[in-house]
C-alpha atoms as a PDB file:
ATOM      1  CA  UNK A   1      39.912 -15.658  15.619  1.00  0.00           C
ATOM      2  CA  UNK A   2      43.746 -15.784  15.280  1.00  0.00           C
ATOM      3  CA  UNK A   3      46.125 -12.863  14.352  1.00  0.00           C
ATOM      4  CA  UNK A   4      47.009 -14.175  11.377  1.00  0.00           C
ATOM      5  CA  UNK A   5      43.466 -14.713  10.133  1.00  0.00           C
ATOM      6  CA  UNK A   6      42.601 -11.176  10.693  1.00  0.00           C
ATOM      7  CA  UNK A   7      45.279  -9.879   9.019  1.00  0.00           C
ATOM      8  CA  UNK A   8      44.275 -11.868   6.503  1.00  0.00           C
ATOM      9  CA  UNK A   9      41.085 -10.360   5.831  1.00  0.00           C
ATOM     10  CA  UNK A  10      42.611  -7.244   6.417  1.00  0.00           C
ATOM     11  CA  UNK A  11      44.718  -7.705   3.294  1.00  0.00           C
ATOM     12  CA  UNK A  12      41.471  -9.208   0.945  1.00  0.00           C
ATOM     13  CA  UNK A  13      40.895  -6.118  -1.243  1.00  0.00           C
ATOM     14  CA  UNK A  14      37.260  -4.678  -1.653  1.00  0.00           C
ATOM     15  CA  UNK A  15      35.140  -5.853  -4.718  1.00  0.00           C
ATOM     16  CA  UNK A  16      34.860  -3.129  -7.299  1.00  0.00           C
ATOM     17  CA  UNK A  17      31.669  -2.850  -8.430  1.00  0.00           C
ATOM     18  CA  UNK A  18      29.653  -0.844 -11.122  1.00  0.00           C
ATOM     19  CA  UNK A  19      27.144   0.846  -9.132  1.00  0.00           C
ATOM     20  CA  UNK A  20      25.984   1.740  -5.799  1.00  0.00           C
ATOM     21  CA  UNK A  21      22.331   1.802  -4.511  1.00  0.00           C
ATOM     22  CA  UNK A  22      21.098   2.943  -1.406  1.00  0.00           C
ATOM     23  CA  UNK A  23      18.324   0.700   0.421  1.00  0.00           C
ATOM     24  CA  UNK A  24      15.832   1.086   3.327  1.00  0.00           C
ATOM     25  CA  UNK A  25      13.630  -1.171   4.609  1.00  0.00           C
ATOM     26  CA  UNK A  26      10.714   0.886   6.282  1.00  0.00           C
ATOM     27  CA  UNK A  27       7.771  -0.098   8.010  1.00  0.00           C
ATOM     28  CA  UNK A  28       5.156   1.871   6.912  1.00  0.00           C
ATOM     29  CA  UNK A  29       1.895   2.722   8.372  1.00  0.00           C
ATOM     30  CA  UNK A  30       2.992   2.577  12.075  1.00  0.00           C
ATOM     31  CA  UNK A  31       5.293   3.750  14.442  1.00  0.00           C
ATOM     32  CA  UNK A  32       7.099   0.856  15.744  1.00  0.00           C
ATOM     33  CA  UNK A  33       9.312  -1.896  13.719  1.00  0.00           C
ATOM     34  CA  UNK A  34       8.058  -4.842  13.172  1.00  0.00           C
ATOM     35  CA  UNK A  35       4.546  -3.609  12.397  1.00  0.00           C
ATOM     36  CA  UNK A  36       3.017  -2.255   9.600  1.00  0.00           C
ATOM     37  CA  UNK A  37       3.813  -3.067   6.078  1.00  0.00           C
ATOM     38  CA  UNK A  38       7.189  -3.448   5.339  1.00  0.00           C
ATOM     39  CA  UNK A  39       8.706  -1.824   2.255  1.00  0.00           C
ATOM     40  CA  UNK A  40      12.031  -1.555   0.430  1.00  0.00           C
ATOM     41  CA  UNK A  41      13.038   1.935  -0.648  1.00  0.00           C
ATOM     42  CA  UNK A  42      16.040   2.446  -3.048  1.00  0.00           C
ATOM     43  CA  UNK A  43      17.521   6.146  -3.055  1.00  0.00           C
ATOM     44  CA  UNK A  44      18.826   7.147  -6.303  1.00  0.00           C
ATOM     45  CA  UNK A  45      21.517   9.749  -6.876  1.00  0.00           C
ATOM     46  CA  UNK A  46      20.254  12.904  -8.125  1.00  0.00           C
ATOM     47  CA  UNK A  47      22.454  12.859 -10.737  1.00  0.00           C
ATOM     48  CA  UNK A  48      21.892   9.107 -11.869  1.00  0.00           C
ATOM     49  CA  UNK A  49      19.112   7.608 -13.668  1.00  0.00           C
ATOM     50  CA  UNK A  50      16.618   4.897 -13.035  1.00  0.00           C
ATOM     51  CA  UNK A  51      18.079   1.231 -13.595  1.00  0.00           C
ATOM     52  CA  UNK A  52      17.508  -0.518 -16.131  1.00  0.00           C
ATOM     53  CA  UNK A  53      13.884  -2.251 -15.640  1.00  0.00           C
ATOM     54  CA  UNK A  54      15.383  -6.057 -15.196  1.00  0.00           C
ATOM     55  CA  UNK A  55      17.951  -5.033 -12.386  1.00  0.00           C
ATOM     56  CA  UNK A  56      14.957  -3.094 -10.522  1.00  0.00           C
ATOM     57  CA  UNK A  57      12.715  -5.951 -10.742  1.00  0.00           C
ATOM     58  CA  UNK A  58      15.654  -8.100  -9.640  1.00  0.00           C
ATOM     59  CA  UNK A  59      16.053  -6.222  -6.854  1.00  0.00           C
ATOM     60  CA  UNK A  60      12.528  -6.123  -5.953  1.00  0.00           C
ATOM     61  CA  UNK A  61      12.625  -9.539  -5.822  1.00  0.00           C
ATOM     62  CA  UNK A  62      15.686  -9.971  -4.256  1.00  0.00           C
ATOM     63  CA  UNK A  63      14.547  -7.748  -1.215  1.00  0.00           C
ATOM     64  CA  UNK A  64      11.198 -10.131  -1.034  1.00  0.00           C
ATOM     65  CA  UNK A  65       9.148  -7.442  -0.232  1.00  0.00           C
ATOM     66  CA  UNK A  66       5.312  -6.381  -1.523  1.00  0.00           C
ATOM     67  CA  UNK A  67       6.379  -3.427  -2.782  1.00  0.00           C
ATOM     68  CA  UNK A  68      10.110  -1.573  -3.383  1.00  0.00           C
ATOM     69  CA  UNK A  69      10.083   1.881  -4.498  1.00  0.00           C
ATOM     70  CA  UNK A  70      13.035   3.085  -6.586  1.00  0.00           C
ATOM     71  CA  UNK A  71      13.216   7.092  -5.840  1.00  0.00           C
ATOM     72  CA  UNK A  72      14.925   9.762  -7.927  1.00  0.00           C
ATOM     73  CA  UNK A  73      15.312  13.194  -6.707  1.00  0.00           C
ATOM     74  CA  UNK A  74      14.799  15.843  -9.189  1.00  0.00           C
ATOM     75  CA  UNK A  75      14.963  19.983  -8.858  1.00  0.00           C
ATOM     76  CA  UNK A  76      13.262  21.814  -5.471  1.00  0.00           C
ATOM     77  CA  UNK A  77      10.690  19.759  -3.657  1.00  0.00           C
ATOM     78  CA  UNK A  78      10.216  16.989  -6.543  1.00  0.00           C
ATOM     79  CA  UNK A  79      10.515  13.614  -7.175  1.00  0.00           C
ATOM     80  CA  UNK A  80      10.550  10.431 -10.025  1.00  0.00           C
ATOM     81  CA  UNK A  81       9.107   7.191  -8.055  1.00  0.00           C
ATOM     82  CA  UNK A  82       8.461   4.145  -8.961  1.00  0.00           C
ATOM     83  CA  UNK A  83       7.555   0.992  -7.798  1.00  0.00           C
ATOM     84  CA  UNK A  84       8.117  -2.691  -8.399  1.00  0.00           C
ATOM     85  CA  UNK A  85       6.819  -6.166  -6.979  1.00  0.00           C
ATOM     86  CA  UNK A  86       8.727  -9.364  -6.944  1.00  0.00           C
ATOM     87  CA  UNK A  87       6.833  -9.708 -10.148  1.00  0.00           C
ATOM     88  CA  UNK A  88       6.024  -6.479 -11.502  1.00  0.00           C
ATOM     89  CA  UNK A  89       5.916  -2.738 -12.246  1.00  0.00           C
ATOM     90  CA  UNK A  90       2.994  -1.325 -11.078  1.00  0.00           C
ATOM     91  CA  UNK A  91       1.752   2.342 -10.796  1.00  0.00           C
ATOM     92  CA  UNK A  92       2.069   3.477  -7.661  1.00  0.00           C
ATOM     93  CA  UNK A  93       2.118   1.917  -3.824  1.00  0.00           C
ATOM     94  CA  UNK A  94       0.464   3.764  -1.101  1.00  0.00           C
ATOM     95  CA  UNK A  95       3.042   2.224   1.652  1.00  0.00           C
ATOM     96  CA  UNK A  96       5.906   2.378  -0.165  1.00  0.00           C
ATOM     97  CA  UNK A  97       5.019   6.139  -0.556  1.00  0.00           C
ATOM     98  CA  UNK A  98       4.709   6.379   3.062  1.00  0.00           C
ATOM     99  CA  UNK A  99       8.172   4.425   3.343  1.00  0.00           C
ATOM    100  CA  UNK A 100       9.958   6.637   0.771  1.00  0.00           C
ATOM    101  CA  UNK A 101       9.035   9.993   3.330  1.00  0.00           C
ATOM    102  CA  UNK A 102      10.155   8.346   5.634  1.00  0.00           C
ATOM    103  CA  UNK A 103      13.514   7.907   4.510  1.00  0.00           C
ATOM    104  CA  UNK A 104      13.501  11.352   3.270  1.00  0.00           C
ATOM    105  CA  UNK A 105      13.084  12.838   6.627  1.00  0.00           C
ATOM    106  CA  UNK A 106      15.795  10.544   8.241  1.00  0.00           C
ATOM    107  CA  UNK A 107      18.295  11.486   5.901  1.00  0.00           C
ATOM    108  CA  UNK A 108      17.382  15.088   5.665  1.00  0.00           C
ATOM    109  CA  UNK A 109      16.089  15.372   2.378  1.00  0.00           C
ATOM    110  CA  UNK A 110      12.674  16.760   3.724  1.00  0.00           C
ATOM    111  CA  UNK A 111      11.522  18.379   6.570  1.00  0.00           C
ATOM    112  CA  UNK A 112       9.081  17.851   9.256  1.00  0.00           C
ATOM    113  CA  UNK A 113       6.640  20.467   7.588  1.00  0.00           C
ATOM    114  CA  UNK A 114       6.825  20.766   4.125  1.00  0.00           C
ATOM    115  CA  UNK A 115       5.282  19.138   0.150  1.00  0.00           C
ATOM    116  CA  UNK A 116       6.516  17.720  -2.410  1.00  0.00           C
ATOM    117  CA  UNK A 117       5.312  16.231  -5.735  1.00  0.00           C
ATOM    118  CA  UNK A 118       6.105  12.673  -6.957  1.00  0.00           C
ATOM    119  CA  UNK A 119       5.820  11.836 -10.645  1.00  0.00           C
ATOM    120  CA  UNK A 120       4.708   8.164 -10.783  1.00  0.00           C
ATOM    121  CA  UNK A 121       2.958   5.931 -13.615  1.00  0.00           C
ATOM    122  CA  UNK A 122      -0.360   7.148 -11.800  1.00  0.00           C
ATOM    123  CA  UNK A 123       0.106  10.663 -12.559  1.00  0.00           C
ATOM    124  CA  UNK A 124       1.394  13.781 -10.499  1.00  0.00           C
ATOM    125  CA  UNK A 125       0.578  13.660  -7.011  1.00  0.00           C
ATOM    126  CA  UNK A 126       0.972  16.060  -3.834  1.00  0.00           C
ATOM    127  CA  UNK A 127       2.190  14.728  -0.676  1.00  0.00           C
ATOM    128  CA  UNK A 128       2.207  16.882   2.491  1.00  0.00           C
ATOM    129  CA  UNK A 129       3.985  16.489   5.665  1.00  0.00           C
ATOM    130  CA  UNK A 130       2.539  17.200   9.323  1.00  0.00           C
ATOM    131  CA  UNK A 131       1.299  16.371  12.564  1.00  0.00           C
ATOM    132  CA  UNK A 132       3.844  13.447  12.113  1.00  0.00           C
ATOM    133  CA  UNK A 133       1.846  11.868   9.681  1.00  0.00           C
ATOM    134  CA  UNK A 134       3.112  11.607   5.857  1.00  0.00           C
ATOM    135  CA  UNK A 135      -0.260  12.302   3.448  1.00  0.00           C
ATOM    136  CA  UNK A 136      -0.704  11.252  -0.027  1.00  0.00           C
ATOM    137  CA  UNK A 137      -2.675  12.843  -2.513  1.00  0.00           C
ATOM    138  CA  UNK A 138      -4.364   9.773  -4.172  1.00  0.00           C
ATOM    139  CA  UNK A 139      -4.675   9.506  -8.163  1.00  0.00           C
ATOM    140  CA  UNK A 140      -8.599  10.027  -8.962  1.00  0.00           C
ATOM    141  CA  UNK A 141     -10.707   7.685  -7.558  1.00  0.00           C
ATOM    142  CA  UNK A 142     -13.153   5.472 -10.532  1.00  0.00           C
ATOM    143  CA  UNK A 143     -15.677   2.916  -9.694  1.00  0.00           C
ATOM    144  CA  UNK A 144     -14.705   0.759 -12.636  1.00  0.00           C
ATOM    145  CA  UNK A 145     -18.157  -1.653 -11.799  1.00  0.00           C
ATOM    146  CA  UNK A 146     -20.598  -2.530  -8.877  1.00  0.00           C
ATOM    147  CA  UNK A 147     -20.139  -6.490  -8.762  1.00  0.00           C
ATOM    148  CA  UNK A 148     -24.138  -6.730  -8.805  1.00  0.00           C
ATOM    149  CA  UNK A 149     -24.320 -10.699 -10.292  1.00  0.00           C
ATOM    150  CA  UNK A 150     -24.545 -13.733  -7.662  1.00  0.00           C
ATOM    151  CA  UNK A 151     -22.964 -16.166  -9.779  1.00  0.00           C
ATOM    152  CA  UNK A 152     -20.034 -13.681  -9.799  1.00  0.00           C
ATOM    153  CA  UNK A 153     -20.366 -12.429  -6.348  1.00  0.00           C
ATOM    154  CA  UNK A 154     -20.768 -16.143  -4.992  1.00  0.00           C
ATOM    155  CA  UNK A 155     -17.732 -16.884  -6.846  1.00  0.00           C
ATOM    156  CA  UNK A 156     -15.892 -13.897  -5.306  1.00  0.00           C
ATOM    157  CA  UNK A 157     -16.310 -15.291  -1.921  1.00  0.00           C
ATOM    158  CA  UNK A 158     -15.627 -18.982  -2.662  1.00  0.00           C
ATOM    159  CA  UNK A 159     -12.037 -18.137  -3.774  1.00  0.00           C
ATOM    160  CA  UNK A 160     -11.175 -16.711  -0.493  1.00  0.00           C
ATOM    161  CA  UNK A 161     -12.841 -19.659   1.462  1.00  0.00           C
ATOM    162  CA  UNK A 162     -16.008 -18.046   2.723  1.00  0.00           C
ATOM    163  CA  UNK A 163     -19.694 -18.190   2.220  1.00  0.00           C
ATOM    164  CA  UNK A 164     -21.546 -15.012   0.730  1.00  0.00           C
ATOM    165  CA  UNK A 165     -24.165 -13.529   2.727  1.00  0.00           C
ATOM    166  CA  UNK A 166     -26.110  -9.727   1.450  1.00  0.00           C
ATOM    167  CA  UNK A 167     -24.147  -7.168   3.785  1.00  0.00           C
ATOM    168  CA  UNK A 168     -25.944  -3.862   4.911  1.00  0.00           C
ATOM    169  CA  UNK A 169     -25.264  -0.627   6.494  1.00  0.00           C
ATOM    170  CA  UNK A 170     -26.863   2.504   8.268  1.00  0.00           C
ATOM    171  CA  UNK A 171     -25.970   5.446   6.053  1.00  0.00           C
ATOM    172  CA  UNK A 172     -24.988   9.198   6.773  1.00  0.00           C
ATOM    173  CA  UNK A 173     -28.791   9.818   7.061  1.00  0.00           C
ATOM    174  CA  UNK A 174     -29.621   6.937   9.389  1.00  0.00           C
ATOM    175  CA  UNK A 175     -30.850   4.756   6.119  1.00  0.00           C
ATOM    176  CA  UNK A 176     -29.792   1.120   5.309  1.00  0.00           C
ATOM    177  CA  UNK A 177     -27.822   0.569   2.547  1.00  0.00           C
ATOM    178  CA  UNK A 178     -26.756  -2.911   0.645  1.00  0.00           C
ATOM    179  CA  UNK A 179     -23.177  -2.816   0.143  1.00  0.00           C
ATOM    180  CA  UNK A 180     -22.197  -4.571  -3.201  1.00  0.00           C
ATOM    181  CA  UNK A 181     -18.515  -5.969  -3.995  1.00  0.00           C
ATOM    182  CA  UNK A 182     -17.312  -3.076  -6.164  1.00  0.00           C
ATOM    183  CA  UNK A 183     -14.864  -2.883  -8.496  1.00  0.00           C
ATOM    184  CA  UNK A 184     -12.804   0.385  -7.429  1.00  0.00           C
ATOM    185  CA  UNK A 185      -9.128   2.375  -8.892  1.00  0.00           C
ATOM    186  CA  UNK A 186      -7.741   4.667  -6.936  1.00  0.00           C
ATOM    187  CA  UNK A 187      -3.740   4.218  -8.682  1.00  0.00           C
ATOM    188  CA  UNK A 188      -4.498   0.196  -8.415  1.00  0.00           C
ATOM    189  CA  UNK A 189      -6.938  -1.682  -9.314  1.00  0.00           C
ATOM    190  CA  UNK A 190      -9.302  -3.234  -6.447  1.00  0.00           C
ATOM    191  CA  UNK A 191     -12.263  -5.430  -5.466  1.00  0.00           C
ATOM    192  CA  UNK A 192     -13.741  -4.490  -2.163  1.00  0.00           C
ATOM    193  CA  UNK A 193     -15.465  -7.124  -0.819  1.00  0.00           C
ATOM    194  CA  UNK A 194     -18.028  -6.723   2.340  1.00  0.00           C
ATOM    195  CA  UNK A 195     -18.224  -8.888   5.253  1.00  0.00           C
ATOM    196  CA  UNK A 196     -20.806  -9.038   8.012  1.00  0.00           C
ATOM    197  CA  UNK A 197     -18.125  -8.870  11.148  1.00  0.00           C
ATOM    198  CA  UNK A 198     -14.780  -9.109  12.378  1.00  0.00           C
ATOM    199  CA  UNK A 199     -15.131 -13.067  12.673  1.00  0.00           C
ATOM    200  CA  UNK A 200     -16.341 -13.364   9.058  1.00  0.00           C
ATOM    201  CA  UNK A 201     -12.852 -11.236   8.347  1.00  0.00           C
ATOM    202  CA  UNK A 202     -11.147 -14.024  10.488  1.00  0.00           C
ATOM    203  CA  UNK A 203     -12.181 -16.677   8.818  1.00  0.00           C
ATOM    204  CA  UNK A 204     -11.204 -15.964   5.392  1.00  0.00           C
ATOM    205  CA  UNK A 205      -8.840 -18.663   3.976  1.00  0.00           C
ATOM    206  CA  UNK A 206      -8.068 -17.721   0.390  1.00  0.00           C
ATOM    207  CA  UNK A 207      -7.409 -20.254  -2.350  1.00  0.00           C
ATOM    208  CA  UNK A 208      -4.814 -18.171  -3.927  1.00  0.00           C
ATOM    209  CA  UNK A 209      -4.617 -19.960  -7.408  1.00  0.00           C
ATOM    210  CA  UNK A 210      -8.664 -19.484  -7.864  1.00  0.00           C
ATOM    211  CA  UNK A 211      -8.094 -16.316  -6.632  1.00  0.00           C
ATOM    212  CA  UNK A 212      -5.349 -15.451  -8.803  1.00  0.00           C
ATOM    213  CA  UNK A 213      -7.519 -16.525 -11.841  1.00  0.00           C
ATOM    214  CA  UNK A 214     -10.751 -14.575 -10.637  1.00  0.00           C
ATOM    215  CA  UNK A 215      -8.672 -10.946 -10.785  1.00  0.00           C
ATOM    216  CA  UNK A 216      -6.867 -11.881 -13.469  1.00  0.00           C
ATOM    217  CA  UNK A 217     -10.261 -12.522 -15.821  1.00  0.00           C
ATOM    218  CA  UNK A 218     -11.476  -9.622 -13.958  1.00  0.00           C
ATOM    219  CA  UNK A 219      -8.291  -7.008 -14.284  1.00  0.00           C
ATOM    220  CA  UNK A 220      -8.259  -6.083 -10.706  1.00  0.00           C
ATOM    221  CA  UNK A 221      -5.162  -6.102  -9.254  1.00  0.00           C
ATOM    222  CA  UNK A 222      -6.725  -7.822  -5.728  1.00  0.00           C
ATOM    223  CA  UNK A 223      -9.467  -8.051  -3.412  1.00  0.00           C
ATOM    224  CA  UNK A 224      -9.901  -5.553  -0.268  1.00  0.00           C
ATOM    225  CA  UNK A 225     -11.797  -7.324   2.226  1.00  0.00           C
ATOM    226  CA  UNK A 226     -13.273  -5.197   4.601  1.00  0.00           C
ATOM    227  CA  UNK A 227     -15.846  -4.950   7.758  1.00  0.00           C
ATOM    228  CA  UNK A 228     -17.758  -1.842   9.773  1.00  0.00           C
ATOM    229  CA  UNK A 229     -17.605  -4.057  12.242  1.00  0.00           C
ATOM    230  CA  UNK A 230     -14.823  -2.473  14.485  1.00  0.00           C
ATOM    231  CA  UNK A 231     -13.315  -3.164  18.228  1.00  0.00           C
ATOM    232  CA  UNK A 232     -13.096   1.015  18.574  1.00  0.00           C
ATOM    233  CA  UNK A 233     -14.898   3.788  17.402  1.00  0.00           C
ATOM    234  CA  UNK A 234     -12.548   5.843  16.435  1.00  0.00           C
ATOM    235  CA  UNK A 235     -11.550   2.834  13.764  1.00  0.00           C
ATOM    236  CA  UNK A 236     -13.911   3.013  10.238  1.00  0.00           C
ATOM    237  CA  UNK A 237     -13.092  -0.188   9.215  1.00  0.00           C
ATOM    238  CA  UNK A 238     -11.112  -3.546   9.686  1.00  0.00           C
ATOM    239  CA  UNK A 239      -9.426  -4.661   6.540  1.00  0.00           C
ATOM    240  CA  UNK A 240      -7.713  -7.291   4.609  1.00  0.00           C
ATOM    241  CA  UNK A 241      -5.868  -7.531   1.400  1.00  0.00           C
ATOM    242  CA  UNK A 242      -4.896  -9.774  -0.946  1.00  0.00           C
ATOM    243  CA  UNK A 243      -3.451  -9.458  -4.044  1.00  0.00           C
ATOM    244  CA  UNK A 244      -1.536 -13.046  -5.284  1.00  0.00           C
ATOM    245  CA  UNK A 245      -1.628 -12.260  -9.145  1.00  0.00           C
ATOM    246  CA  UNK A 246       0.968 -10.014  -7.758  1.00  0.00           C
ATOM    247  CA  UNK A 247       3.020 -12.290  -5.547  1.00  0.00           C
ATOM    248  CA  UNK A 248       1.453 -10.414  -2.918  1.00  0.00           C
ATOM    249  CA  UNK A 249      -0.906 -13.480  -0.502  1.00  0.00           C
ATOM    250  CA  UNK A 250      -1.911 -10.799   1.745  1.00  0.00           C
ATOM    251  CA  UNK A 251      -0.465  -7.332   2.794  1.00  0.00           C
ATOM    252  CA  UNK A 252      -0.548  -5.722   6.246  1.00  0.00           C
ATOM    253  CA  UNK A 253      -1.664  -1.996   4.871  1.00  0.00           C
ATOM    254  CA  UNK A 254      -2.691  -1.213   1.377  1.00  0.00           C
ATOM    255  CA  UNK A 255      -2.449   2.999   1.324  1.00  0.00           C
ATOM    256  CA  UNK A 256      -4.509   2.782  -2.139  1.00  0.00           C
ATOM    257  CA  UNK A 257      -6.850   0.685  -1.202  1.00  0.00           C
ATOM    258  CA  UNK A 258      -7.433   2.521   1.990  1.00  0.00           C
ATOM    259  CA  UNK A 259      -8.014   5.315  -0.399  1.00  0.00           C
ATOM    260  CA  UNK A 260     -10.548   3.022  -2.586  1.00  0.00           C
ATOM    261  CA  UNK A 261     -12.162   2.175   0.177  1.00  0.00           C
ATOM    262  CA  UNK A 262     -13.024   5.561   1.746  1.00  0.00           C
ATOM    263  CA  UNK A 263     -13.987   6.628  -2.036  1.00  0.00           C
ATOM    264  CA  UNK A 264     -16.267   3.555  -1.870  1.00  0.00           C
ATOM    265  CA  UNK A 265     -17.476   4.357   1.691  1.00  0.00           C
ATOM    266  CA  UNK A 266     -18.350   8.040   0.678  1.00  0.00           C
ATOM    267  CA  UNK A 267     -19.898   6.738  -2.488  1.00  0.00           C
ATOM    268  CA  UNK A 268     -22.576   4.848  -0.651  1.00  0.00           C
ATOM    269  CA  UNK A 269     -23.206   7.555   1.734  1.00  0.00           C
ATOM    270  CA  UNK A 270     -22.106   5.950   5.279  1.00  0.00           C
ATOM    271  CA  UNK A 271     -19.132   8.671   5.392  1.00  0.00           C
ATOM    272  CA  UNK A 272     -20.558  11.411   7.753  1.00  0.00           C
ATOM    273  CA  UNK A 273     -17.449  12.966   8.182  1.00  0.00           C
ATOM    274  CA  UNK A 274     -14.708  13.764   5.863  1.00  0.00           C
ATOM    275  CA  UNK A 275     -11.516  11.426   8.104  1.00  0.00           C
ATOM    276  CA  UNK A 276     -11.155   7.559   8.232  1.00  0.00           C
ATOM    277  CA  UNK A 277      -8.995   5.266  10.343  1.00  0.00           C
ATOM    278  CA  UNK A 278      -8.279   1.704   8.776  1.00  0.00           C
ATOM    279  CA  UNK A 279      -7.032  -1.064  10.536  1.00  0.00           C
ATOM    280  CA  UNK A 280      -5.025  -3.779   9.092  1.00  0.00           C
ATOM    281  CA  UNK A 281      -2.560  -6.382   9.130  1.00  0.00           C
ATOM    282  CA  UNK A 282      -4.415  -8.046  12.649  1.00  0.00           C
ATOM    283  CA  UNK A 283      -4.571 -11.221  10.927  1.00  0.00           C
ATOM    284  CA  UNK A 284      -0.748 -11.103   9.956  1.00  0.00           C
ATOM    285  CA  UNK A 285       0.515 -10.113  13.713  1.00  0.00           C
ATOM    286  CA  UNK A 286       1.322  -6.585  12.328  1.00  0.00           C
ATOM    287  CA  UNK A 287      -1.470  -4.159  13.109  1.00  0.00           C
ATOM    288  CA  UNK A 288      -1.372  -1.164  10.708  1.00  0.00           C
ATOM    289  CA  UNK A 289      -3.077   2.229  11.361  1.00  0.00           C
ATOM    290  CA  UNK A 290      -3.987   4.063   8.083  1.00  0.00           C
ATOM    291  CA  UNK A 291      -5.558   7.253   7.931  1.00  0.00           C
ATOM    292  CA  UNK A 292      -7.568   8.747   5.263  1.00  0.00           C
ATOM    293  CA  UNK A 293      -9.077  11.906   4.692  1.00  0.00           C
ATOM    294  CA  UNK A 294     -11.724  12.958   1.784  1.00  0.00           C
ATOM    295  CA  UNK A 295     -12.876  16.270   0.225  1.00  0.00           C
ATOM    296  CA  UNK A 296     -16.251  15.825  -1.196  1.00  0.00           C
ATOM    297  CA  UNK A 297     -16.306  19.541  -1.998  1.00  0.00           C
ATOM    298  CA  UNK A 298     -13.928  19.537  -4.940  1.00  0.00           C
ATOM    299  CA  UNK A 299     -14.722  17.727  -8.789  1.00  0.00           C
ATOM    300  CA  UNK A 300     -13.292  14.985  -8.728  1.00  0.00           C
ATOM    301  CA  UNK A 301     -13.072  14.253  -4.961  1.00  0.00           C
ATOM    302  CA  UNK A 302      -9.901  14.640  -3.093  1.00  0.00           C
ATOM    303  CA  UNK A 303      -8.584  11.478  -1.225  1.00  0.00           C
ATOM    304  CA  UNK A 304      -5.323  11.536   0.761  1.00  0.00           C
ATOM    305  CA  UNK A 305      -3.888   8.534   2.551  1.00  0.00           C
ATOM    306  CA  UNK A 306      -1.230   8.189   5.025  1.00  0.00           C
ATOM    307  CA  UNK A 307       0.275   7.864   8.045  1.00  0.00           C
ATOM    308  CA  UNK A 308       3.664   6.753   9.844  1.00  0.00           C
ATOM    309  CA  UNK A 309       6.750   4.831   9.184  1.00  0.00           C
ATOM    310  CA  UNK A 310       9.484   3.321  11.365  1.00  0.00           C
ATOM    311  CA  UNK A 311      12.960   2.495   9.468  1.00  0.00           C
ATOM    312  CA  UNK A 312      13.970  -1.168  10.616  1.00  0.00           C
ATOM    313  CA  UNK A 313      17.239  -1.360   8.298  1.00  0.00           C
ATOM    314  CA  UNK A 314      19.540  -0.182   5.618  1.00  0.00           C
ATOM    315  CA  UNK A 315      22.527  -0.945   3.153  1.00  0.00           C
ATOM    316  CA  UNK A 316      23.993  -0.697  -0.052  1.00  0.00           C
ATOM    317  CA  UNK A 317      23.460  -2.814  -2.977  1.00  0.00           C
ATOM    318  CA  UNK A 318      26.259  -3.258  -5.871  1.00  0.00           C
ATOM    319  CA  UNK A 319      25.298  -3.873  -9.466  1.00  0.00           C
END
């Protein structure tokens, strides 16, 4: 490039803008970049408010990622999250939790051993950091309904292009249980779904608009596929999610469904311990580890879900 050309970008003077937001783009649920789930995290000013909802779901969009968290710090150790979809608000998102720490300790805003509370649209929640891992307290687990009718069930399966077959498991106390698609919340909305073994997981080939009815007429928010089927035993279970009503085809690691499914895990007795390791994302070529942990002892149950993040980018956005 010329002299004169560069001085003449030299003399183009900056576009004034409105507003300034900080962004992240963090890939949560694993330690390297370009694994995991990727997230968009937008830090807010602690002296500024929340957008306006239209310019965060803009921006949501605009980013193109599952999930962007918009993150407000408030007094001491607290914090106003919340989340947004290319195509919705929704009430909290386990990975773009995970993301949102992550930021935090890169820019010094938390520290390698320490809590915090987030206010979201799923309540009040505690999430700890140490060990290097980043662990969320998850809102209170519900079975909302055990998907117990074969029309229903069969139809279930159909929409995400495999056949259903009855799917059975060796409890805690060396019984067999039948494990039933359930319909679980743990913060969102889920349908976890059974399969016999890692090739059944393989195979699935979702017909997103049937699939995209079937929740909707349902009010889940997406189907967890899952399988005890696993390549290593310190892994509980290989997953896969998919939530299109969402804009979401399939994510690489759901933290609340991790957290649904180790609710729905201890709920049919096969947990004999109280600490799960997830895998997910295979099928996408971005392997996620997500760890869960569950106290049985306390009414309600306790659930936490977490694990690591890796920052792959950042910038500034101007509205």
């Amino acid at each position: 490039m010329g002299q004169s050309t560069m001085q003449g970008l030299r003399a183009t003077p900056a576009l004034e803008r409105s507003e300034l937001m900080r962004f992240f783009i963090v890939d949560a649920f694993t330690e390297n970049i370009f694994g995991g789930n990727p997230a968009g995290v937008v830090l807010l000013d602690e002296k500024s408010n929340f957008p306006d909802d239209s310019t965060m779901l803009k921006t949501a969009a605009e980013l193109r990622y599952s999930e962007t968290a918009f993150v407000m710090p408030m007094a001491g150790n607290e914090l106003q999250i919340r989340y947004f979809t290319p195509a919705a608000e929704v009430d909290f998102c386990g990975h773009a939790t995970i993301g949102t720490f992550t930021v935090l300790l890169k820019t010094g805003h938390a520290k390698k051993k320490s809590s915090f509370q987030i206010h979201t649209l799923s309540g009040d929640l505690k999430i700890d950091i140490a060990g290097g891992l980043v662990m969320m307290e998850m809102p209170t687990s519900k079975v909302l309904k055990i998907l117990n009718s074969q029309p229903v069930i069969k139809e279930l399966y159909r929409s995400l292009g495999v056949e259903w077959s009855p799917v059975s498991a060796i409890d805690s106390r060396r019984q067999k249980v039948e494990l039933l698609p359930a319909f679980i919340s743990t913060g969102f909305p889920d349908i976890f779904m059974p399969v016999q073994d890692r090739i059944a997981l393989a195979a699935i080939e979702p017909d997103f608009r049937e699939l995209s009815a079937l929740t909707e007429r349902l009010q889940a928010g997406g189907v967890h596929a899952f399988t005890l089927d696993t390549p290593d035993t310190g892994i509980t279970a290989c997953c896969r999610n998919f939530a299109p009503l969402y804009g979401i085809d399939e994510e690489a690691a759901t933290g609340t469904a991790s957290g649904g499914l180790t609710f729905y895990l201890h709920e049919n007795g096969i947990l004999g311990g109280g600490d799960c390791c997830f895998l997910q994302g295979e099928s996408m070529g971005r392997p996620s580890m997500i760890f869960s942990s569950i106290d049985a002892a306390k009414d309600p149950v306790k659930i936490k879900v977490g694990g690591k993040g890796a920052i792959l980018a950042e910038g500034e956005i101007f509205i």
